[in-house]
C-alpha atoms as a PDB file:
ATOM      1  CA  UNK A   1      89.349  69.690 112.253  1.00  0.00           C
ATOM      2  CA  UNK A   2      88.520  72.493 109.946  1.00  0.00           C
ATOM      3  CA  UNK A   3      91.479  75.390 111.621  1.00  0.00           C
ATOM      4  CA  UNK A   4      89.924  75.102 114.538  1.00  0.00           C
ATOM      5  CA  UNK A   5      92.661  75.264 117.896  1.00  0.00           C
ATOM      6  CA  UNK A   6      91.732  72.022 119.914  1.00  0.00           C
ATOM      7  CA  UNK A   7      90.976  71.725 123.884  1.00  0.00           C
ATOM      8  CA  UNK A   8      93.232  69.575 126.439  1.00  0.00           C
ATOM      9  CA  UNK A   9      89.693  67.452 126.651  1.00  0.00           C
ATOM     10  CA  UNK A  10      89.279  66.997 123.071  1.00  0.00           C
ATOM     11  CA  UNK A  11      93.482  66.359 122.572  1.00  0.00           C
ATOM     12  CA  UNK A  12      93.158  63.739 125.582  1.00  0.00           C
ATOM     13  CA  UNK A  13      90.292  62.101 124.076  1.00  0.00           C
ATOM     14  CA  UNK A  14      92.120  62.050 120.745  1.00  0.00           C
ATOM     15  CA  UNK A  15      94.914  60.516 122.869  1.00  0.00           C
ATOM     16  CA  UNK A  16      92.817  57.941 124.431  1.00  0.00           C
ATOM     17  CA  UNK A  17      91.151  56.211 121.025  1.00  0.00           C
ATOM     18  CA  UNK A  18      94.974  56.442 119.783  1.00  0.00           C
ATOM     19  CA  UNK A  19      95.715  54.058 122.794  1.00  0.00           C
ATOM     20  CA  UNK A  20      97.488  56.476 125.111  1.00  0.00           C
ATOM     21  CA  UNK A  21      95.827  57.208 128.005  1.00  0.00           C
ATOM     22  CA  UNK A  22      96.934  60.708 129.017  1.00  0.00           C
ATOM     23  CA  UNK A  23      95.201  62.802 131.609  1.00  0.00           C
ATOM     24  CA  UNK A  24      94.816  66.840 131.167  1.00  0.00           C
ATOM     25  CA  UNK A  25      96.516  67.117 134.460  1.00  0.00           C
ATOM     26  CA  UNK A  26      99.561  64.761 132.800  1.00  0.00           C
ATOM     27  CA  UNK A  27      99.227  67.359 129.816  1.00  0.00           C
ATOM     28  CA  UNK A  28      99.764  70.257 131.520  1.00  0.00           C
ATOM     29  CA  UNK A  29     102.988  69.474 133.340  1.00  0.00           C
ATOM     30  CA  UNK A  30     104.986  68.353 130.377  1.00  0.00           C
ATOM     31  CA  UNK A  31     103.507  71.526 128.752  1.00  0.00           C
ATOM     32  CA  UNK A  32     105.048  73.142 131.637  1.00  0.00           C
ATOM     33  CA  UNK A  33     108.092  71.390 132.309  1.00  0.00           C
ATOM     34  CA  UNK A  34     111.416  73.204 132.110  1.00  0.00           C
ATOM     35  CA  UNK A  35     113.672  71.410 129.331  1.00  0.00           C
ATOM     36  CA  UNK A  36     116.014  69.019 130.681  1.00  0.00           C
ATOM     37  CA  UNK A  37     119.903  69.875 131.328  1.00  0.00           C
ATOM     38  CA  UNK A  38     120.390  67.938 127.851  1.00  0.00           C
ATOM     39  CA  UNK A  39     117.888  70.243 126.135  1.00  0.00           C
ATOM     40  CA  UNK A  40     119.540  73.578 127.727  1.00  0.00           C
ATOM     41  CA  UNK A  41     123.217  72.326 127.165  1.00  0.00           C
ATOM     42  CA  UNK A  42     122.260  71.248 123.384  1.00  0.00           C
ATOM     43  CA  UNK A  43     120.841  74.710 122.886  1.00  0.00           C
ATOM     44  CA  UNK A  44     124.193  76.338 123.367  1.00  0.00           C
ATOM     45  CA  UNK A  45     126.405  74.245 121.255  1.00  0.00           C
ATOM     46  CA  UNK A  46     124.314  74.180 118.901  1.00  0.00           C
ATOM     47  CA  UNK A  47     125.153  77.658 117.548  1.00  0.00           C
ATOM     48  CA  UNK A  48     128.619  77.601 118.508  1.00  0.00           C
ATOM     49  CA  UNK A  49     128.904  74.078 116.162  1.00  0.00           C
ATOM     50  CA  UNK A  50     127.538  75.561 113.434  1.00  0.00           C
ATOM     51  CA  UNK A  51     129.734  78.847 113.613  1.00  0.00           C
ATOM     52  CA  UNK A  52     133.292  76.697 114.243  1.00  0.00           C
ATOM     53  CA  UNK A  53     131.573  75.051 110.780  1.00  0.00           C
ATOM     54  CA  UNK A  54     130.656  78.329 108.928  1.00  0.00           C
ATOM     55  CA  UNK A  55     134.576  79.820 109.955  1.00  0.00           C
ATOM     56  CA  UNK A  56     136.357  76.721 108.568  1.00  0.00           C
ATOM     57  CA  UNK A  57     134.744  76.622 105.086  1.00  0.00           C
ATOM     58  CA  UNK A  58     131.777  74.463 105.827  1.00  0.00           C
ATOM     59  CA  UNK A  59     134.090  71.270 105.554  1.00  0.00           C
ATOM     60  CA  UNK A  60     134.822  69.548 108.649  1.00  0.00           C
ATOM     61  CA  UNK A  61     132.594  66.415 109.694  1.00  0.00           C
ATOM     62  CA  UNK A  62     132.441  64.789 113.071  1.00  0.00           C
ATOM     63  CA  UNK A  63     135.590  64.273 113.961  1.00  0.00           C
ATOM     64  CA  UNK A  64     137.087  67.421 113.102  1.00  0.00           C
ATOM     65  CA  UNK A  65     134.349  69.662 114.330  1.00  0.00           C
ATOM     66  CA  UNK A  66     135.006  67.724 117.225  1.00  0.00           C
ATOM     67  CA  UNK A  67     138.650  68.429 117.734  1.00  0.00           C
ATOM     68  CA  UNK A  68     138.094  71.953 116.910  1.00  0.00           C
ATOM     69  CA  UNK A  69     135.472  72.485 119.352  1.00  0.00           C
ATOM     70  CA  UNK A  70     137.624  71.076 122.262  1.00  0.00           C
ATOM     71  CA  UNK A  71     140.323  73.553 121.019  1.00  0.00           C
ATOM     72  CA  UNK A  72     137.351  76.143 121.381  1.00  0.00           C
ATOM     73  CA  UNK A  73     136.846  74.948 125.286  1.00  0.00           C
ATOM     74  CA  UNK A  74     133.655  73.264 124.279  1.00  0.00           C
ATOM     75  CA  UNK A  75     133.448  70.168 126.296  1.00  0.00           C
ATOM     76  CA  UNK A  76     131.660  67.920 124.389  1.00  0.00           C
ATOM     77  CA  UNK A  77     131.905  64.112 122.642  1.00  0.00           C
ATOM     78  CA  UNK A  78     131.952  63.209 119.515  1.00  0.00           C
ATOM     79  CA  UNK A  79     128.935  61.472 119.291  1.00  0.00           C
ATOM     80  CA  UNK A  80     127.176  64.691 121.201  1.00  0.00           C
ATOM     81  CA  UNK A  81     128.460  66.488 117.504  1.00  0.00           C
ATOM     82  CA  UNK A  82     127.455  63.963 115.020  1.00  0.00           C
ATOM     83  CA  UNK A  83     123.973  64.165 116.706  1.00  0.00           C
ATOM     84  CA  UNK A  84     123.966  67.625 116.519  1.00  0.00           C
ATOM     85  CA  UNK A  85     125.341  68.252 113.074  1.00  0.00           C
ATOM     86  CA  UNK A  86     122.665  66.076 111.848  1.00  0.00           C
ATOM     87  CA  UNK A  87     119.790  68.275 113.923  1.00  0.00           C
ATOM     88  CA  UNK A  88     121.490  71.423 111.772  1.00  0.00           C
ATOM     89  CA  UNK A  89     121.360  69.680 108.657  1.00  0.00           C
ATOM     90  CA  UNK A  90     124.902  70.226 108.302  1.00  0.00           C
ATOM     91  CA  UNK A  91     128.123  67.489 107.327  1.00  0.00           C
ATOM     92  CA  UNK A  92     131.614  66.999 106.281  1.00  0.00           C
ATOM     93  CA  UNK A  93     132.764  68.242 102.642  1.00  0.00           C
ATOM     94  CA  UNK A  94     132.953  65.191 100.390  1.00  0.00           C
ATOM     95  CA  UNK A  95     135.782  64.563  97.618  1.00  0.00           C
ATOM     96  CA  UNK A  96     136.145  63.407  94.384  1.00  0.00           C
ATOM     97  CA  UNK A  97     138.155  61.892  91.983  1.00  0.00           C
ATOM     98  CA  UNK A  98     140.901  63.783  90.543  1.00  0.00           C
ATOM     99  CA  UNK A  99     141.534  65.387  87.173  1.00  0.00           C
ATOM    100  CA  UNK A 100     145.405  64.628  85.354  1.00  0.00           C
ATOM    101  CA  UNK A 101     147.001  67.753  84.619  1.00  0.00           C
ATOM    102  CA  UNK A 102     150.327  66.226  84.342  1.00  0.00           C
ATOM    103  CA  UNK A 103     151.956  66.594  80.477  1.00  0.00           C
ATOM    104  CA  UNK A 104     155.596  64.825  80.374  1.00  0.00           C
ATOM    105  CA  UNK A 105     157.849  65.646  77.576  1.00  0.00           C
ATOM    106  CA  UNK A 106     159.137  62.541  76.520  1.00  0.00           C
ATOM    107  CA  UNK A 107     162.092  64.380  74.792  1.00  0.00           C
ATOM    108  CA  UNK A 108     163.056  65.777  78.009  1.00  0.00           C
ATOM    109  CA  UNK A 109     166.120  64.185  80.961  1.00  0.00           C
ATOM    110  CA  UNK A 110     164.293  63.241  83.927  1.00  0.00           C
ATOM    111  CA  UNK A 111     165.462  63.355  87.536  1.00  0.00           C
ATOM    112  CA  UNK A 112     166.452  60.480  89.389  1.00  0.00           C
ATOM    113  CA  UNK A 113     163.553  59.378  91.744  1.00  0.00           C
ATOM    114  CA  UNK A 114     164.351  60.145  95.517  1.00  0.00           C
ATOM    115  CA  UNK A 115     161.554  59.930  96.886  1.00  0.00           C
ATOM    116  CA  UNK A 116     160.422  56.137  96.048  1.00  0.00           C
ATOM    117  CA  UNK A 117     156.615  57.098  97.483  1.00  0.00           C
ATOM    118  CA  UNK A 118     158.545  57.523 100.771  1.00  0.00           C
ATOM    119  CA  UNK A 119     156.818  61.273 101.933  1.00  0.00           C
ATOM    120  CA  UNK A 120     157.964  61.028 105.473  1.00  0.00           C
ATOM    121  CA  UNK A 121     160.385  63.717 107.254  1.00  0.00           C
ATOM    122  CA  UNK A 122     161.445  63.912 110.598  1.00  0.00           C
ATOM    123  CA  UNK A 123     162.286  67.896 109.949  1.00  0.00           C
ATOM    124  CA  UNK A 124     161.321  71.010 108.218  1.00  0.00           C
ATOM    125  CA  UNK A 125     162.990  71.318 104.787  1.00  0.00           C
ATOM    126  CA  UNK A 126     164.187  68.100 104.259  1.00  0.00           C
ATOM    127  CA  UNK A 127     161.360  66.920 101.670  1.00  0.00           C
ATOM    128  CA  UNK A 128     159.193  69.497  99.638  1.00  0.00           C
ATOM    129  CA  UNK A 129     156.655  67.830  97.222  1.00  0.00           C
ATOM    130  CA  UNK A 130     154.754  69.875  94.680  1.00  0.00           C
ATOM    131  CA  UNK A 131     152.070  69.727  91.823  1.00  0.00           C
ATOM    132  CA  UNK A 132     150.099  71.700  89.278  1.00  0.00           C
ATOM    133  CA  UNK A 133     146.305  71.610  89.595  1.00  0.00           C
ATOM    134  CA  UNK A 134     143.690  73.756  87.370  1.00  0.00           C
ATOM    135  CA  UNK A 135     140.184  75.457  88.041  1.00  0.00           C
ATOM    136  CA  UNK A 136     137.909  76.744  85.085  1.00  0.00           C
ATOM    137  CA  UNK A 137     136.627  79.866  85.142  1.00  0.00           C
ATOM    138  CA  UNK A 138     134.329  82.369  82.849  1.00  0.00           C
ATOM    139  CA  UNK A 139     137.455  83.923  82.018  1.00  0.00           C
ATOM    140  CA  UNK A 140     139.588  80.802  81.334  1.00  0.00           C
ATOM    141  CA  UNK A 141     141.821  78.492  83.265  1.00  0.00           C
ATOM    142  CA  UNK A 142     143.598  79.440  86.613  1.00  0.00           C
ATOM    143  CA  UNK A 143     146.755  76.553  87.113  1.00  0.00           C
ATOM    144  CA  UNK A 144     147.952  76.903  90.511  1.00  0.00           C
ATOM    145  CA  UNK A 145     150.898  74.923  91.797  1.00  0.00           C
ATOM    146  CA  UNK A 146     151.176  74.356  95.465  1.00  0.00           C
ATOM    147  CA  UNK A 147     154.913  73.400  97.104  1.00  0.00           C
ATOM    148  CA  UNK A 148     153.927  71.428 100.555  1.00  0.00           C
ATOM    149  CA  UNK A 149     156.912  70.204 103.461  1.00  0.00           C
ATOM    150  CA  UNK A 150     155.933  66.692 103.768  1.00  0.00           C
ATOM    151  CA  UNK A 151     156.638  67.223 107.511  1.00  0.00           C
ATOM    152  CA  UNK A 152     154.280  69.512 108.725  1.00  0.00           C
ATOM    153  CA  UNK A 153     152.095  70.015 105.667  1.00  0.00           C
ATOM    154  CA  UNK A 154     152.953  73.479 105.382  1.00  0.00           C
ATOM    155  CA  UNK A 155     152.181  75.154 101.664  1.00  0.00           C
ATOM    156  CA  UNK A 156     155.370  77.402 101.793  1.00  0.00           C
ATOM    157  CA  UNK A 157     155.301  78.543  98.479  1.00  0.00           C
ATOM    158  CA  UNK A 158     152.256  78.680  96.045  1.00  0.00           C
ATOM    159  CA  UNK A 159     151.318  80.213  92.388  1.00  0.00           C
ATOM    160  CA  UNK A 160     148.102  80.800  90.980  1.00  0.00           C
ATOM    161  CA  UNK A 161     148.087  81.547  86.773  1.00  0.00           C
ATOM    162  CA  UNK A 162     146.873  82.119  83.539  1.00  0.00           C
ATOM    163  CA  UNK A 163     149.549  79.224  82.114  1.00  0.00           C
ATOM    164  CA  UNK A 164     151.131  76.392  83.184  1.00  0.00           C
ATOM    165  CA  UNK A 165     154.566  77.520  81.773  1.00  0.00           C
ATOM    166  CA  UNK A 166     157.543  76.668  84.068  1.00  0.00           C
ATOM    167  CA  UNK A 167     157.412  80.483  85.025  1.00  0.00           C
ATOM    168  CA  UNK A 168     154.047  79.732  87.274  1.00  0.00           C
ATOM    169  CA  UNK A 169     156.552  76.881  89.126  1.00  0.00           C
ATOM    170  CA  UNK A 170     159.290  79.141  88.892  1.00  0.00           C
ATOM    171  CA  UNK A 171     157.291  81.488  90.952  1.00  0.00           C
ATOM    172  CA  UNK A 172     156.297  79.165  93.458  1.00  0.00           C
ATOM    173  CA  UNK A 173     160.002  78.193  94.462  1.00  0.00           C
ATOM    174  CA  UNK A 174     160.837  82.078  94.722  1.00  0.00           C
ATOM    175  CA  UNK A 175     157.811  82.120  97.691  1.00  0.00           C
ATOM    176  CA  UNK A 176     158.725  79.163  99.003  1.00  0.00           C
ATOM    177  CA  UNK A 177     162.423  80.546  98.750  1.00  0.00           C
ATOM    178  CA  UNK A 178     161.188  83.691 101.326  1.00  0.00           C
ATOM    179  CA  UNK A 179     159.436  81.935 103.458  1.00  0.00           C
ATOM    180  CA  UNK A 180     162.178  79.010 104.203  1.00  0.00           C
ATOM    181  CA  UNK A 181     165.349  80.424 103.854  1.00  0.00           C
ATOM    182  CA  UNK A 182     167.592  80.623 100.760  1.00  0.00           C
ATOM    183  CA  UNK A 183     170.145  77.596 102.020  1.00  0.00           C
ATOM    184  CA  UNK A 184     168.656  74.656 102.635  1.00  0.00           C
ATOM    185  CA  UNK A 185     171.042  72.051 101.963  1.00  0.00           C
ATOM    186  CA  UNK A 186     169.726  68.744 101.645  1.00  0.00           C
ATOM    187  CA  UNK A 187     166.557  69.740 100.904  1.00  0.00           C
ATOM    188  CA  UNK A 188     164.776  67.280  98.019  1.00  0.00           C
ATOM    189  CA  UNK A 189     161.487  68.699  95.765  1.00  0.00           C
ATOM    190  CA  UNK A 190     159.860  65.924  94.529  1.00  0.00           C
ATOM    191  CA  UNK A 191     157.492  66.246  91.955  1.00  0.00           C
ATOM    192  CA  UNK A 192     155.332  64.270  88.657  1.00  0.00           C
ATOM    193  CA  UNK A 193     156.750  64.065  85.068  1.00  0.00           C
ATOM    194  CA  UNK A 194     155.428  67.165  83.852  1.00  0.00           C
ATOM    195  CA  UNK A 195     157.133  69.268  81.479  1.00  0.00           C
ATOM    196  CA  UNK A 196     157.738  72.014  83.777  1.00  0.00           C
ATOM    197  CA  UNK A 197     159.187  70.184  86.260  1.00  0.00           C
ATOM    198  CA  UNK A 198     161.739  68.607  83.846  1.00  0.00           C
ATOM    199  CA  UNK A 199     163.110  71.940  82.704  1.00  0.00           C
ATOM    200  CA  UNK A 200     166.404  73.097  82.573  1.00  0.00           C
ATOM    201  CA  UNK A 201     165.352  76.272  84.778  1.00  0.00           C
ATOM    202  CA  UNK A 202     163.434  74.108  87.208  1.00  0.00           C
ATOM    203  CA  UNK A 203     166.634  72.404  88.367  1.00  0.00           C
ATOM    204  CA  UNK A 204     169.084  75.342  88.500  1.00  0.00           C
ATOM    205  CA  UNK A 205     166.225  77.319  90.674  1.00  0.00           C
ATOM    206  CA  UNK A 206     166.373  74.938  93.413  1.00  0.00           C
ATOM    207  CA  UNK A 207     169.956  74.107  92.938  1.00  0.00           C
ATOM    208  CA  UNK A 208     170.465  78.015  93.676  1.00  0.00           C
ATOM    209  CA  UNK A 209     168.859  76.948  97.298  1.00  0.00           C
ATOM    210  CA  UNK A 210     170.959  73.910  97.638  1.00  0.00           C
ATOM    211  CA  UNK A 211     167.553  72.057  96.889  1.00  0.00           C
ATOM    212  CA  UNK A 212     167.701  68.790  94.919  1.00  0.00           C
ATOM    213  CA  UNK A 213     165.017  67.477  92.425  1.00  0.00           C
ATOM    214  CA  UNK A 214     163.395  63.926  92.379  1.00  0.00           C
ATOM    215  CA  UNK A 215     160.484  63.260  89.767  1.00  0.00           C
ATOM    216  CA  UNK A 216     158.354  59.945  90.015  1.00  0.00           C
ATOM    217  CA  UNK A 217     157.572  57.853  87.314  1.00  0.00           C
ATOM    218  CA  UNK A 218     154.752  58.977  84.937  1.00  0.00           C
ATOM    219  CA  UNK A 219     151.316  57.975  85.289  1.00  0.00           C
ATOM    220  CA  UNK A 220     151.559  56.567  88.308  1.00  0.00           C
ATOM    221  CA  UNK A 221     149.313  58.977  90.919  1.00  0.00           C
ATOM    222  CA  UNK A 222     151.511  57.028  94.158  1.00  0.00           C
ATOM    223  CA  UNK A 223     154.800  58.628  93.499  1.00  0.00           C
ATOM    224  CA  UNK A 224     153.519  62.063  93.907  1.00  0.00           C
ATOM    225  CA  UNK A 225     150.409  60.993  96.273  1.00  0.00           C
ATOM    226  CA  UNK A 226     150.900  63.835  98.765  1.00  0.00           C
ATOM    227  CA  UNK A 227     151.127  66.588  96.957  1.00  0.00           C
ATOM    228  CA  UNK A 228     147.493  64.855  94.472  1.00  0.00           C
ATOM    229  CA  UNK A 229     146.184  65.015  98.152  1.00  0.00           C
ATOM    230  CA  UNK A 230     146.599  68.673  98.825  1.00  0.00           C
ATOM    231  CA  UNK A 231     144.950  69.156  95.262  1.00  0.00           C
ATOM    232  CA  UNK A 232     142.742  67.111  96.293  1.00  0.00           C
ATOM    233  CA  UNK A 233     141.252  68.610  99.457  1.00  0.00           C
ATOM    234  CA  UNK A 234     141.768  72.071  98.392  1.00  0.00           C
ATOM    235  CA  UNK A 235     139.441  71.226  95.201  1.00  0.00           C
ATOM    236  CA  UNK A 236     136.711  70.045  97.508  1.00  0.00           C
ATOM    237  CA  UNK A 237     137.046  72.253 100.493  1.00  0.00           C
ATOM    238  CA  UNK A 238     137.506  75.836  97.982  1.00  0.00           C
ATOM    239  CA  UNK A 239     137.209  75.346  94.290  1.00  0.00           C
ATOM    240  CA  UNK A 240     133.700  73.242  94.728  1.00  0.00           C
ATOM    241  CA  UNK A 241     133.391  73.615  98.453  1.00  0.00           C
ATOM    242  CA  UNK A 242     130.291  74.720 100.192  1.00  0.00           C
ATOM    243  CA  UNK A 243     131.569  77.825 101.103  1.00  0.00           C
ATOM    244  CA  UNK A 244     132.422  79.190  97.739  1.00  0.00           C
ATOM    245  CA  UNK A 245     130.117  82.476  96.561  1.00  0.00           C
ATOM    246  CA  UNK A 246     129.172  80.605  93.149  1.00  0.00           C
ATOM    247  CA  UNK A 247     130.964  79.774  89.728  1.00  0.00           C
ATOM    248  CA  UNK A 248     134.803  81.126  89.898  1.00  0.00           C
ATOM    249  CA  UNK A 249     134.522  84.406  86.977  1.00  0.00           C
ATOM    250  CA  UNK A 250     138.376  85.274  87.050  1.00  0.00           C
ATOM    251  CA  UNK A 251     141.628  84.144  87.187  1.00  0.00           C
ATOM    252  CA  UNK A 252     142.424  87.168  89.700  1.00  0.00           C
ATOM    253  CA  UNK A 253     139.399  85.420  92.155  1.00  0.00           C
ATOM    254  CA  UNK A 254     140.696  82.436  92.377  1.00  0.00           C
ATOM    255  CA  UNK A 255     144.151  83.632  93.346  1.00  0.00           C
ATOM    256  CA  UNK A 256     142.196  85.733  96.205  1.00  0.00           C
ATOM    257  CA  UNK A 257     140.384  83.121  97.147  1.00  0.00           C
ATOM    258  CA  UNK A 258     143.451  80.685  97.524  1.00  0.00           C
ATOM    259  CA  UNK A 259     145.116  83.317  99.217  1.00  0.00           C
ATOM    260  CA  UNK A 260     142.738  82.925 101.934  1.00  0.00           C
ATOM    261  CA  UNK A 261     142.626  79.300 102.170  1.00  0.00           C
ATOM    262  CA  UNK A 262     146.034  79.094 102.306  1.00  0.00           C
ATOM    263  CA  UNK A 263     146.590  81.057 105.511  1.00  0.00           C
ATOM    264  CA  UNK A 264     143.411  78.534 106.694  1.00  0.00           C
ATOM    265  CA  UNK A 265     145.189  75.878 105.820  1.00  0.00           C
ATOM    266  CA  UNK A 266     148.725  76.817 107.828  1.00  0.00           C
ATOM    267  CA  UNK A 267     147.366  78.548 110.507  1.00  0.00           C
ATOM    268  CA  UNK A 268     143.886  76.777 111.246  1.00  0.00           C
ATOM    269  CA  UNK A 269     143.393  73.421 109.178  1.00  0.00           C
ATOM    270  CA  UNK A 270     143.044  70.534 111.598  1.00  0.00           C
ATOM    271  CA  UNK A 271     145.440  67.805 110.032  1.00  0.00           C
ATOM    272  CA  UNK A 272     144.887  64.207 111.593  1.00  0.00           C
ATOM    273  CA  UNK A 273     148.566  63.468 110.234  1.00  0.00           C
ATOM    274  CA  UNK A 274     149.335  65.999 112.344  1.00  0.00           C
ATOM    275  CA  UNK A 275     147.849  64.930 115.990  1.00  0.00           C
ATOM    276  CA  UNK A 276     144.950  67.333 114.737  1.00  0.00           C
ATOM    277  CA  UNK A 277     147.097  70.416 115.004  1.00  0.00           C
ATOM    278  CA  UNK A 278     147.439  73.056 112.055  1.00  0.00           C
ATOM    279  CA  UNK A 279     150.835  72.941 110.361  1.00  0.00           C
ATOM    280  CA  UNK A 280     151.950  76.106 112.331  1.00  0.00           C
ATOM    281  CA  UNK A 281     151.688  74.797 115.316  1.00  0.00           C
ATOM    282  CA  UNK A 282     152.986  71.321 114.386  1.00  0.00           C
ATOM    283  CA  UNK A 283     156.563  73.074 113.611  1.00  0.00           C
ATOM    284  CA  UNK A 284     156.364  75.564 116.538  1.00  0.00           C
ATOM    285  CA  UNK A 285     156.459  72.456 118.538  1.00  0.00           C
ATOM    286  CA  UNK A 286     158.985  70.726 117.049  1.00  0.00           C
ATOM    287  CA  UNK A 287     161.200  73.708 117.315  1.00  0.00           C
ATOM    288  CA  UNK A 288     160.040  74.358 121.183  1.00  0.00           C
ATOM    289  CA  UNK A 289     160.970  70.677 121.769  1.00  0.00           C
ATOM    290  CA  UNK A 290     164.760  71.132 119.857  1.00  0.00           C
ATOM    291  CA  UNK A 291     165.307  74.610 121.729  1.00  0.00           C
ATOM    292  CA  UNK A 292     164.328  72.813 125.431  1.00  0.00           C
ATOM    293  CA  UNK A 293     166.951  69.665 124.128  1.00  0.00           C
ATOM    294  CA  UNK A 294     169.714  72.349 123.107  1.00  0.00           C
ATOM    295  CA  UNK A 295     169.414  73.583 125.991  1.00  0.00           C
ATOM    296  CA  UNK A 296     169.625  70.074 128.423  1.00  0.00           C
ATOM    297  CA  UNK A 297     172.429  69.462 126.270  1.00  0.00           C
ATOM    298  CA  UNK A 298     173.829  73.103 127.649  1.00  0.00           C
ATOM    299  CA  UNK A 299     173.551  72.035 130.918  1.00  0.00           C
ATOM    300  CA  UNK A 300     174.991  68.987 130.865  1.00  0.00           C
END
């Protein structure tokens, strides 16, 4: 057509040997027409999808963009998303497999396993699970050991290092000691085979919280499969996420940049375990639904 801008006759005609029989009067009215309800509705979530995306690290798919949108007052179904997600080219993070960190000492008295792949709590405090993960950097490796209650998913206590000495773990039980109280009788910590976490120091930490320890068996990723899946998710939605500025260069930026996720995950972090409510939440309302039985019990 050589550039050159076509006519209504000659785009008709071209119509017309294609099959279609469209008229120029036909033509102009759908050039005309105002877009549909659909169209105009579209056209405002599809911005506000793509920013609920962009503030939660680029990772949520469907479902979760979803459930965060309703939270946002966005009426909307799920289907309405996926369709939508696809026209902004954007999706859910993806994982993948994990790395062993975990180094027993064979030399070394275990704990007695108290856990027995059982992570379920009916309260705060009464089962803690924890793990040491890594992350390469320019600089060399950053360990970071997270401490999760298996009720409400809550990190309360978290470490990011140079080493993977029992000092880094050490660490993470004195933030998770602030955070939770420094009694918390009952309280078990379960936890791998790893060296650290067979220590003499390890045990007399949490024993100074009334916290006792439980180790799974080695080599066997099931008896410590909660805290693997915390690893897990904060590998793919941080470390290699698609929200991440580009190759991790220090130690000291990948403890910022957990620092921030973490305070994601408590506070914002749509957990299906969870009803689809962030950990924070999840606890306020189990303590809002002891405080309104306390007080029946009051009145009775």
């Amino acid at each position: 057509m050589g550039g050159k801008k076509l006519g209504v006759e000659s785009i008709c005609s071209t119509l017309s040997k294609a099959g279609l029989q469209v008229a120029p009067s036909t033509y102009y009215a759908a050039k005309s027409r105002q877009p549909s309800l659909r169209a105009q509705r579209d056209a405002v979530l599809r911005p506000a999808l793509r920013s609920l995306w962009e503030d939660n690290y680029r990772v949520y798919g469907a479902r979760k963009l979803w459930k965060a949108a309703k939270r946002a007052g966005h009426e909307v179904g799920r289907d309405r998303v996926a369709r939508l997600m696809r026209a902004e080219g954007i999706e859910g993070v993806r994982r993948t497999k994990r790395v062993r960190t975990t180094r027993p000492d064979p030399a070394a008295a275990r704990h007695p396993d108290l856990v027995k792949r059982d992570f379920t709590a009916t309260a705060p405090n009464q089962l803690w699970v924890t793990d040491l993960t890594f992350v390469p950097t320019f600089a060399g490796v950053a360990y970071v050991c997270f401490i999760i209650d298996a009720f409400s998913r809550m990190i309360v206590g978290w470490r990011v290092a140079s080493n993977m000495r029992t000092e880094t773990v050490l660490d993470a039980i004195e933030m998770a000691r602030w955070s939770r109280g420094t009694q918390l009788a009952g309280l078990r910590c379960h936890s791998d085979a790893g060296s650290q976490f067979t220590s003499l120091r390890y045990g007399e930490r949490l024993a100074e919280i009334g916290a006792v320890p439980s180790i799974g068996t080695v080599g066997d990723s099931y008896d410590n499969a909660l805290a693997e899946t915390v690893n897990g998710y904060y590998k793919a939605e941080l470390i290699r996420g698609p929200a991440r500025p580009g190759p991790w260069r220090t130690v000291d930026d990948v403890e910022l940049a957990t620092l921030g996720w973490v305070h994601w995950h408590n506070h914002q972090r749509l957990h299906g375990y969870l009803d689809d409510l962030p950990p924070v939440e999840f606890e306020g309302r189990f303590y809002a639904t002891q405080q309104g039985q306390s007080a029946l019990v009051e009145i009775k």
